[in-house]
C-alpha atoms as a PDB file:
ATOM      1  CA  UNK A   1     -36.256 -16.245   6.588  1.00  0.00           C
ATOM      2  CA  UNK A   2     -37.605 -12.868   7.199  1.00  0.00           C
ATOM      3  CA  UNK A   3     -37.553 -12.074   3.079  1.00  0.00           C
ATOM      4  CA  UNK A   4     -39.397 -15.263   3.020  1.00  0.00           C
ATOM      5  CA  UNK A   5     -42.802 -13.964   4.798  1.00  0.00           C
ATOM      6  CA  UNK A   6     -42.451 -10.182   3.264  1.00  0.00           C
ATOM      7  CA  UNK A   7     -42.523 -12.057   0.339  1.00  0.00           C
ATOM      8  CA  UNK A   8     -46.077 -14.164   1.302  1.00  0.00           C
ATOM      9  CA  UNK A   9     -47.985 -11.240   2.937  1.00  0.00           C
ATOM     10  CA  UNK A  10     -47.421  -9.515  -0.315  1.00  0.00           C
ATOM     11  CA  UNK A  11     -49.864 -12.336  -1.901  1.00  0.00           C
ATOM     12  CA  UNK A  12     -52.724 -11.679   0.573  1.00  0.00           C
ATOM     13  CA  UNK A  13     -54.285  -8.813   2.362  1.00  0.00           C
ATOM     14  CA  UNK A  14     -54.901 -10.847   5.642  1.00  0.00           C
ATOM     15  CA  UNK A  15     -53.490 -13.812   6.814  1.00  0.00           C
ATOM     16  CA  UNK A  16     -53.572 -16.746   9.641  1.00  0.00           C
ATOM     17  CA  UNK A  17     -50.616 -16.906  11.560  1.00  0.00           C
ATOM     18  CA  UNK A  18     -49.982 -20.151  13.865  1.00  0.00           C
ATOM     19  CA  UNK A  19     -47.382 -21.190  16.264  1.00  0.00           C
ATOM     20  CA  UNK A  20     -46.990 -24.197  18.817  1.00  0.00           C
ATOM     21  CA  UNK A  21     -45.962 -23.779  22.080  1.00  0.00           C
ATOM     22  CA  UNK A  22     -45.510 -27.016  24.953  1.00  0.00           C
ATOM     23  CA  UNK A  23     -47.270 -25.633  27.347  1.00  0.00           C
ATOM     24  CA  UNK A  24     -51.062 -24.170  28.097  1.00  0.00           C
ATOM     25  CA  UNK A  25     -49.777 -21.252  29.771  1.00  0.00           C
ATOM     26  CA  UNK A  26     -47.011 -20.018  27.041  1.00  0.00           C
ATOM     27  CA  UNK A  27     -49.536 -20.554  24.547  1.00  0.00           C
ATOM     28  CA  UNK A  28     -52.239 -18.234  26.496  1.00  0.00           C
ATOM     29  CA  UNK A  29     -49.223 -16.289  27.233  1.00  0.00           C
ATOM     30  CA  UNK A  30     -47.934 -15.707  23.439  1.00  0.00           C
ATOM     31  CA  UNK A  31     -52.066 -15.439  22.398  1.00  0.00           C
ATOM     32  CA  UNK A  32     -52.820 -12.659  25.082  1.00  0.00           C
ATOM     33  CA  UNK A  33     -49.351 -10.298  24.502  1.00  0.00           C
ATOM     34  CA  UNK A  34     -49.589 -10.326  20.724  1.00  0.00           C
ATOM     35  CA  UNK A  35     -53.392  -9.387  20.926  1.00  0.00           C
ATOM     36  CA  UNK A  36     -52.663  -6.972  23.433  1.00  0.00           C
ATOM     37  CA  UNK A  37     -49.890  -5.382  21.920  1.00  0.00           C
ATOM     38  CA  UNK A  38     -52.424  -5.160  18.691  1.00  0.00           C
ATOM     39  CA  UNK A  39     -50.025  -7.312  16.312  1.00  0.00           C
ATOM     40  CA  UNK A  40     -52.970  -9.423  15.676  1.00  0.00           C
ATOM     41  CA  UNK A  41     -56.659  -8.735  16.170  1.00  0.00           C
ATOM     42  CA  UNK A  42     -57.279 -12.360  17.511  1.00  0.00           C
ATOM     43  CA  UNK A  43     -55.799 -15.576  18.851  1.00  0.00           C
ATOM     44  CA  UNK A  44     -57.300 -18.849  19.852  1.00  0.00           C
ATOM     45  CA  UNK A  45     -55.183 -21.324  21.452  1.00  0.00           C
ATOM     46  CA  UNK A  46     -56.013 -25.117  20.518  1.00  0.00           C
ATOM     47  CA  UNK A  47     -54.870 -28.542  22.432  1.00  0.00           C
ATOM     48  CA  UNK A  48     -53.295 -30.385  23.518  1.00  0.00           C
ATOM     49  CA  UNK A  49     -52.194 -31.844  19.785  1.00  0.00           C
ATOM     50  CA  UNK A  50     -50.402 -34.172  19.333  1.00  0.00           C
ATOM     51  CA  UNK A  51     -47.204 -33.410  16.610  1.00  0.00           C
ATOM     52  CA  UNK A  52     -44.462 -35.757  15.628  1.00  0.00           C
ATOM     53  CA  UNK A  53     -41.200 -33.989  13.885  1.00  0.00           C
ATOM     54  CA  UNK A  54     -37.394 -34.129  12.955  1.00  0.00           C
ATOM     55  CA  UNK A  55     -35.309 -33.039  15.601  1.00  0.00           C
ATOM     56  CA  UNK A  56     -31.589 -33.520  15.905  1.00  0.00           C
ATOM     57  CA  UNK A  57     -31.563 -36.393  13.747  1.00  0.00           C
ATOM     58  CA  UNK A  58     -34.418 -37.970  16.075  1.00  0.00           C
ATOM     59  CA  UNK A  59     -37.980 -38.620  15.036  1.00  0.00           C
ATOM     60  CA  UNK A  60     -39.837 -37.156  18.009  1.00  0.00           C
ATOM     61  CA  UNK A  61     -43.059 -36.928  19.122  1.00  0.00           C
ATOM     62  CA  UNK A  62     -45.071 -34.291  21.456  1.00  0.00           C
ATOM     63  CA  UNK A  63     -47.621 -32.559  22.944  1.00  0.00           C
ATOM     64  CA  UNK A  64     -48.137 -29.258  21.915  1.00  0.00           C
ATOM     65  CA  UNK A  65     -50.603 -26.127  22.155  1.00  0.00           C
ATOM     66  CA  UNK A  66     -51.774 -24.840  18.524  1.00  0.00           C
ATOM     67  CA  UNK A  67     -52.065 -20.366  18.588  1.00  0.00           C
ATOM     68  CA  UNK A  68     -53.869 -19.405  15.480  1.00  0.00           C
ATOM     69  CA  UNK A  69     -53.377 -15.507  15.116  1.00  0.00           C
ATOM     70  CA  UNK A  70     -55.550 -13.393  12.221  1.00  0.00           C
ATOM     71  CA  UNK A  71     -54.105 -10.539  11.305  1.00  0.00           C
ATOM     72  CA  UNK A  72     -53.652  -7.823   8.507  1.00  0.00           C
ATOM     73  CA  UNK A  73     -50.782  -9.291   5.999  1.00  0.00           C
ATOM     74  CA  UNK A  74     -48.775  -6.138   6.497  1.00  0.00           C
ATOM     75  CA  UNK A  75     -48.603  -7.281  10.116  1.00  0.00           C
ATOM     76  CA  UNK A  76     -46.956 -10.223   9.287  1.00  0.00           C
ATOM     77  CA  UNK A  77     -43.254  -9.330  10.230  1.00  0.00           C
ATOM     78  CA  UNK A  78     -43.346  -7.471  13.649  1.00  0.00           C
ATOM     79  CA  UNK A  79     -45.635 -10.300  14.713  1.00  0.00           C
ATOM     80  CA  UNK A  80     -43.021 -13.054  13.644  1.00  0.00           C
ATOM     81  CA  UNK A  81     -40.680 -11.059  15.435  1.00  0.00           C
ATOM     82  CA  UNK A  82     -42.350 -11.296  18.477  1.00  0.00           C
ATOM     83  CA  UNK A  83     -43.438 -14.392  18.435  1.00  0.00           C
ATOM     84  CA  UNK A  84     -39.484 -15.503  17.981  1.00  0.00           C
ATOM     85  CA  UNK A  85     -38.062 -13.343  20.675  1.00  0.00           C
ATOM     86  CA  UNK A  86     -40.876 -14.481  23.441  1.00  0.00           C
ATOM     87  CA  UNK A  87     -40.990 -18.311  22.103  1.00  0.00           C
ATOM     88  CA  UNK A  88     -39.421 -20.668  24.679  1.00  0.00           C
ATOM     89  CA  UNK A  89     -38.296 -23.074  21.716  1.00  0.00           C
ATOM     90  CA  UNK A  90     -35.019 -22.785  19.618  1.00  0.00           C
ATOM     91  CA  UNK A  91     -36.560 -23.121  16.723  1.00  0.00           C
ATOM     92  CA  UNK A  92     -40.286 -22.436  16.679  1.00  0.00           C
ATOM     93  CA  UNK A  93     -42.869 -23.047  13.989  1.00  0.00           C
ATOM     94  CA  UNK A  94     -44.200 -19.559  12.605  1.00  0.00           C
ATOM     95  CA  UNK A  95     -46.001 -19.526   9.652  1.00  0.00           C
ATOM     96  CA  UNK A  96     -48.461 -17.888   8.003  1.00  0.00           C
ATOM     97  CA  UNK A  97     -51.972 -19.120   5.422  1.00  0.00           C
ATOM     98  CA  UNK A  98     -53.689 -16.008   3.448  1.00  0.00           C
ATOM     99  CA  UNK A  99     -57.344 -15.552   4.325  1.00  0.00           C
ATOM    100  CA  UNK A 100     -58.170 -15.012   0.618  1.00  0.00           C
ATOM    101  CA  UNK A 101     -61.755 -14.592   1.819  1.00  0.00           C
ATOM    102  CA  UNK A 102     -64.096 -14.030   4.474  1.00  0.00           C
ATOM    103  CA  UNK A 103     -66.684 -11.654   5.892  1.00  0.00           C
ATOM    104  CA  UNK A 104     -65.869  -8.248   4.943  1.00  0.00           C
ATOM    105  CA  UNK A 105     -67.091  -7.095   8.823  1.00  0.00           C
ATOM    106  CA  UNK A 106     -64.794  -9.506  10.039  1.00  0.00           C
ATOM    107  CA  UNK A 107     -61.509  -8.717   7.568  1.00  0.00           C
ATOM    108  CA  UNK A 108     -62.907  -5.205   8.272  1.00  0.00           C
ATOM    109  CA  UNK A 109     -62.479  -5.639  11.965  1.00  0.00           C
ATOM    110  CA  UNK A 110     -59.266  -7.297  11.555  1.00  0.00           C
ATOM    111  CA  UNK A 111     -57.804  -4.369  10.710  1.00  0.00           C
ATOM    112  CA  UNK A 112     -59.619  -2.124  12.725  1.00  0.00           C
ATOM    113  CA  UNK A 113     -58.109  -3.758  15.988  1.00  0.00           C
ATOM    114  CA  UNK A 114     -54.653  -3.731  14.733  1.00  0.00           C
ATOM    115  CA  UNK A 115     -54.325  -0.370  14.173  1.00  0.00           C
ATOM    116  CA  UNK A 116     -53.361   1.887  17.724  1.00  0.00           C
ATOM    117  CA  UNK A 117     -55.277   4.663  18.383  1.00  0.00           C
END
């Protein structure tokens, strides 16, 4: 799984990261850390959605939090590693979308903020 996303950021310079959590407070939680420890430059945390799945042989059906992470594609792994060793489900949805454009302040600050001083 991990060859799997080296393999993606390769594609794009930066990307979108997103996650779901079930509760407000892990996904504030997951959003604050991961900015704070600079793996991502920004998070916004969206919901309540509402997301039906496969689980355990059982169509299920939920309410979830959406965390939307941007982030410079080189980033990509020790973000997904933190996001898996803090994430409260077994099995959580982490995956990344390239930005393959935007504002070049805004890509430009992207990578500004993830980079410690």
């Amino acid at each position: 799984m991990a060859d799997q996303g080296r393999e993606a950021s390769a594609e794009a310079r930066y990307l979108q990261v997103q996650t779901t959590t079930d509760s407000r407070a892990e996904a504030m939680e997951l959003a604050h850390d991961a900015v704070a420890a600079r793996l991502a430059a920004c998070a916004q945390v969206a919901g309540p959605i509402a997301s039906t799945y496969w689980w355990e042989n059982g169509l299920e059906r939920a309410e979830e939090w959406l965390v939307m992470l941007k982030l410079p594609a080189d980033r990509y792994q020790p973000l997904a590693d933190f996001l898996a060793e803090r994430h409260s489900y077994d099995e959580p949805e982490i995956i990344a979308t390239p930005i393959i454009a935007g504002s070049p302040a805004y890509l430009s600050w992207i990578e500004e903020e993830t980079r410690p001083e």
